[in-house]
Protein backbone atom coordinates (compact mmCIF):
# COMPACT_ATOMS: atom_id res chain seq x y z
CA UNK A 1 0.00 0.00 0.00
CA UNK A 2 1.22 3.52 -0.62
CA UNK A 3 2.19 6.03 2.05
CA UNK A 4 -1.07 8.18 1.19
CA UNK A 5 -3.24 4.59 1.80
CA UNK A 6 -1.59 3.98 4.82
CA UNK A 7 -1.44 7.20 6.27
CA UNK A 8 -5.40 7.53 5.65
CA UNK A 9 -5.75 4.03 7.58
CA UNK A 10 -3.82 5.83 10.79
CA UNK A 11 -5.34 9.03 10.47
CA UNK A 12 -8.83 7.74 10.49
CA UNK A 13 -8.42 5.22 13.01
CA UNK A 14 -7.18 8.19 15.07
CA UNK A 15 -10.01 10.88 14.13
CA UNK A 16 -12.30 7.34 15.56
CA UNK A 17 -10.10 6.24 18.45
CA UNK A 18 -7.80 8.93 19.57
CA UNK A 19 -9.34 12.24 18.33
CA UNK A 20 -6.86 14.36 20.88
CA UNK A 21 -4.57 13.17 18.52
CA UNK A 22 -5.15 12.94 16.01
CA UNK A 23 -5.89 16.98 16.51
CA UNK A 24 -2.67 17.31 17.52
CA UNK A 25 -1.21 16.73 14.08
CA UNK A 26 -0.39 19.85 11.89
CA UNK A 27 -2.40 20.22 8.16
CA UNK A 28 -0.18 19.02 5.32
CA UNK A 29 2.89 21.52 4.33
CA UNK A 30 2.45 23.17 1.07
CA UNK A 31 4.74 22.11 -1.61
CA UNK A 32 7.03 25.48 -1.12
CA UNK A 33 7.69 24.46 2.35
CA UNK A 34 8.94 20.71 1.65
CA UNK A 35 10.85 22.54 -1.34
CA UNK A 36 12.42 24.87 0.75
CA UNK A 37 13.48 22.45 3.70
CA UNK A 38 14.65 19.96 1.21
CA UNK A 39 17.05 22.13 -0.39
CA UNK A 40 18.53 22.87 3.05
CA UNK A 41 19.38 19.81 3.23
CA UNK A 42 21.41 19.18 0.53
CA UNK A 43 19.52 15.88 0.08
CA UNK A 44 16.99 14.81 -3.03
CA UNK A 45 14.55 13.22 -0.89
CA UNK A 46 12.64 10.15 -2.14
CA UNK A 47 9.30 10.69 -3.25
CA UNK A 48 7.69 8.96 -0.14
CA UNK A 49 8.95 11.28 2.15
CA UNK A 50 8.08 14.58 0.27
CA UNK A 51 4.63 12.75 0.10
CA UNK A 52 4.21 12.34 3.71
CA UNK A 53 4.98 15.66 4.58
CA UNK A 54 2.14 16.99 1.63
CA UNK A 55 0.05 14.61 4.27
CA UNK A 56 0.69 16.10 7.45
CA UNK A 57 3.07 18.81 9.21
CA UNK A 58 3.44 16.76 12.28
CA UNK A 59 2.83 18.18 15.82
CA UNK A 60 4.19 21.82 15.84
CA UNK A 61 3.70 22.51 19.46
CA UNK A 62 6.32 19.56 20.46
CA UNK A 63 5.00 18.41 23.36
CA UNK A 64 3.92 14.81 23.95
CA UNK A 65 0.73 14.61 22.82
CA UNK A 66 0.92 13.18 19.26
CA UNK A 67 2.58 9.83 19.71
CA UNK A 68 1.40 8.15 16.44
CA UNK A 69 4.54 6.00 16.10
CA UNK A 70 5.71 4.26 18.93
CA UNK A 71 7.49 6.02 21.19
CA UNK A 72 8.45 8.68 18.54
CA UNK A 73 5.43 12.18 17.50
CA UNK A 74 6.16 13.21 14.01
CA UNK A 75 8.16 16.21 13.34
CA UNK A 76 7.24 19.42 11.46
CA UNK A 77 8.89 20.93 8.75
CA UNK A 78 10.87 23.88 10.96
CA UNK A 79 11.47 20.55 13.64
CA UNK A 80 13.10 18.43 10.91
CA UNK A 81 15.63 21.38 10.12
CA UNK A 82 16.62 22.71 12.76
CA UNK A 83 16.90 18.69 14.24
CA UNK A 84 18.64 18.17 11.23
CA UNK A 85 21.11 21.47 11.51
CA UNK A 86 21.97 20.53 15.16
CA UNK A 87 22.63 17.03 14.27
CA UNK A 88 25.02 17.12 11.49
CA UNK A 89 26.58 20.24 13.37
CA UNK A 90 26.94 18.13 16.77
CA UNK A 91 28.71 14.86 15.06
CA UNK A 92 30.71 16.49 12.60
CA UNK A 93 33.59 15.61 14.41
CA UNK A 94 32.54 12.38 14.87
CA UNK A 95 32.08 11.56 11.07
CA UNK A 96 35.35 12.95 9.88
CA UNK A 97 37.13 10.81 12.47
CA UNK A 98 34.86 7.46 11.03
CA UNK A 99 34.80 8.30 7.79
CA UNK A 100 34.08 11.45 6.94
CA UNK A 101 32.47 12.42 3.22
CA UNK A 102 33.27 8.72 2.01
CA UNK A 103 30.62 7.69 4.28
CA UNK A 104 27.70 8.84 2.00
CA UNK A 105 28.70 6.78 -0.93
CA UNK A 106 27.86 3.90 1.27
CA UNK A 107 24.46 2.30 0.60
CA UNK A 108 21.62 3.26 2.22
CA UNK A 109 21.01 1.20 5.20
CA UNK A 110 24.67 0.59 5.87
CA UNK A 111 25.48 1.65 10.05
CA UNK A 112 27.90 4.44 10.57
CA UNK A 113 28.68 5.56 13.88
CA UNK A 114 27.39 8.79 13.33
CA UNK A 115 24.79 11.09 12.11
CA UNK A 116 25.12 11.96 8.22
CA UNK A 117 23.82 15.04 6.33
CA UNK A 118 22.04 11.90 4.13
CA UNK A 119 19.51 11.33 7.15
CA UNK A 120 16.36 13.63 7.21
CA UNK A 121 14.83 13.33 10.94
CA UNK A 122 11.33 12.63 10.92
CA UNK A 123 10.05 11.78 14.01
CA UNK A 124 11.92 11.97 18.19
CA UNK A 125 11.01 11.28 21.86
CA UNK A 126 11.70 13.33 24.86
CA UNK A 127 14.97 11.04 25.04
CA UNK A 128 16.24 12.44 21.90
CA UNK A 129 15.76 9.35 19.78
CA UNK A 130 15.08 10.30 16.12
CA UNK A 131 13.83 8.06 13.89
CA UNK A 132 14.91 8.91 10.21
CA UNK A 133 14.97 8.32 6.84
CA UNK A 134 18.43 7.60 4.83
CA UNK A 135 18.58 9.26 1.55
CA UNK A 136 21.97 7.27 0.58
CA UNK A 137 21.67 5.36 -2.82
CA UNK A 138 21.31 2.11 -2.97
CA UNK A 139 18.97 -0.48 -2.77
CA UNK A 140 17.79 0.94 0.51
CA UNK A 141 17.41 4.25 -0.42
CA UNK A 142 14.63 5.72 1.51
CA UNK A 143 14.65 3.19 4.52
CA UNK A 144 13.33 4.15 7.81
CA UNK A 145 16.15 3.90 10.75
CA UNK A 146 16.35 4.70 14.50
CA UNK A 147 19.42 7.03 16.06
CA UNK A 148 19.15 6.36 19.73
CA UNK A 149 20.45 9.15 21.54
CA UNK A 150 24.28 9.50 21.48
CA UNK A 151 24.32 6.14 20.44
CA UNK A 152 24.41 6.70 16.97
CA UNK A 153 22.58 5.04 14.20
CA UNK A 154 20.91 1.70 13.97
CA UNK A 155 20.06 -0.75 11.23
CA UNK A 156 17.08 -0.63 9.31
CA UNK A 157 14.30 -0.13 11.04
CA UNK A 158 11.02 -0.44 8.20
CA UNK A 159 12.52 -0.32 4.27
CA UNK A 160 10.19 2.62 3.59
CA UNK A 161 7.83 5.32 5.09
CA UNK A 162 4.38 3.45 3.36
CA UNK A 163 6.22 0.33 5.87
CA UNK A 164 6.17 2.59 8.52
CA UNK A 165 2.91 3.46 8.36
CA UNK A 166 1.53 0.58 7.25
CA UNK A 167 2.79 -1.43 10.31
CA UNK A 168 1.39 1.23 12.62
CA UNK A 169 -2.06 1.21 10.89
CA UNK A 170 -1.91 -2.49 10.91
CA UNK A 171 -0.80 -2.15 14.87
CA UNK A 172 -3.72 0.33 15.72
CA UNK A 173 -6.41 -1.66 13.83
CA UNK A 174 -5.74 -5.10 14.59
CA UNK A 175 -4.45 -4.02 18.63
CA UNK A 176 -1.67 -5.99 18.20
CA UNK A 177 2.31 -4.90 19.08
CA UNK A 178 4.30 -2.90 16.96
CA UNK A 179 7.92 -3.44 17.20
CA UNK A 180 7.08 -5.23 20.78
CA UNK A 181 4.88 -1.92 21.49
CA UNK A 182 1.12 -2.41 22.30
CA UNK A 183 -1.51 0.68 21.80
CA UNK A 184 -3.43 1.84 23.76
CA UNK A 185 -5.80 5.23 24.48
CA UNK A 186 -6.94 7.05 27.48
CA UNK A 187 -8.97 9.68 26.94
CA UNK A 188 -8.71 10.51 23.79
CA UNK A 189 -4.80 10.24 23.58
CA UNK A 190 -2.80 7.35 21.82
CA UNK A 191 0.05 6.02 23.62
CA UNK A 192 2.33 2.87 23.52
CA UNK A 193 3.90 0.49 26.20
CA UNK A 194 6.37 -2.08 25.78
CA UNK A 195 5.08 -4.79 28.01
């Protein structure tokens, strides 16, 4: 299914199940806006990814209250720069000393040891936890990872955003775990706990 199929299966389950938030999740960004942020980046973004954002704008007031994914709220637009900015600022070091510039000629997918200008954040915790999506080429291109604090980067995570989603949709509507994370909603609010 594609990422606009699966993101109407979460959505809607929320607007049913978990209206507080699914309120708490921004009105798609206009085309401009993914334009402008992708250029900033450096990075041509897969198609997927500029599509979820023409979806949804994730939750712009950054508190906790749009957990759609588990354990992680989607970011905005201004979130995924500025996320993005700090990142690549914080391990530059770290990626010259492993690597440096060679490192994004490595497949997508492929673990570093650091964070790369190639990953566009799209979703974090209060931890710090990001998960993101690697923009490398390769077969993986456009794979959904986890960087776990300072910790650096994990393996793949979901191949694709439309994965993503689709095993959260599947998650919500079926109750069943996601990633060993069970939903659940109180009040309105989705939220997810790892028996």
């Amino acid at each position: 299914m594609s990422v606009e199929e699966n993101w109407r299966r979460l959505h809607d389950w929320c607007l049913r199940e978990a209206p507080v938030t699914a309120a708490a999740i921004d009105a798609p960004a206009d085309t401009s806006v993914i334009d402008s942020v992708e250029a900033a980046t450096g990075r041509k973004w897969p198609t997927e990814l500029r599509t979820w954002f023409g979806l949804q704008n994730g939750n712009p007031d950054g508190g906790h209250s749009a957990l759609i994914f588990p354990e992680f709220q989607p970011f905005p637009l201004d979130r995924v720069l500025s996320v993005w900015e700090s990142m690549t600022g914080q391990w530059a070091e770290t990626t010259t000393a492993v690597g440096g510039i060679a490192l994004l000629d490595q497949p997508a997918g492929t673990v570093t040891g650091t964070y790369l200008s190639a990953y566009i954040p799209i979703a974090g915790n209060i931890r710090g936890d990001l998960l993101f999506v690697d923009t490398r080429a390769g077969q993986s291109s456009g794979c959904v990872r986890e960087f776990l604090g300072d910790s650096a980067d994990q393996g793949t995570t979901w191949p694709s955003v439309a994965a993503l989603l689709q095993d959260v949709a599947s998650s919500l509507e079926h109750g069943q775990p996601c990633g060993g994370w069970v939903p659940s909603v109180d009040e309105g609010w989705l939220s997810w706990d790892f028996p």
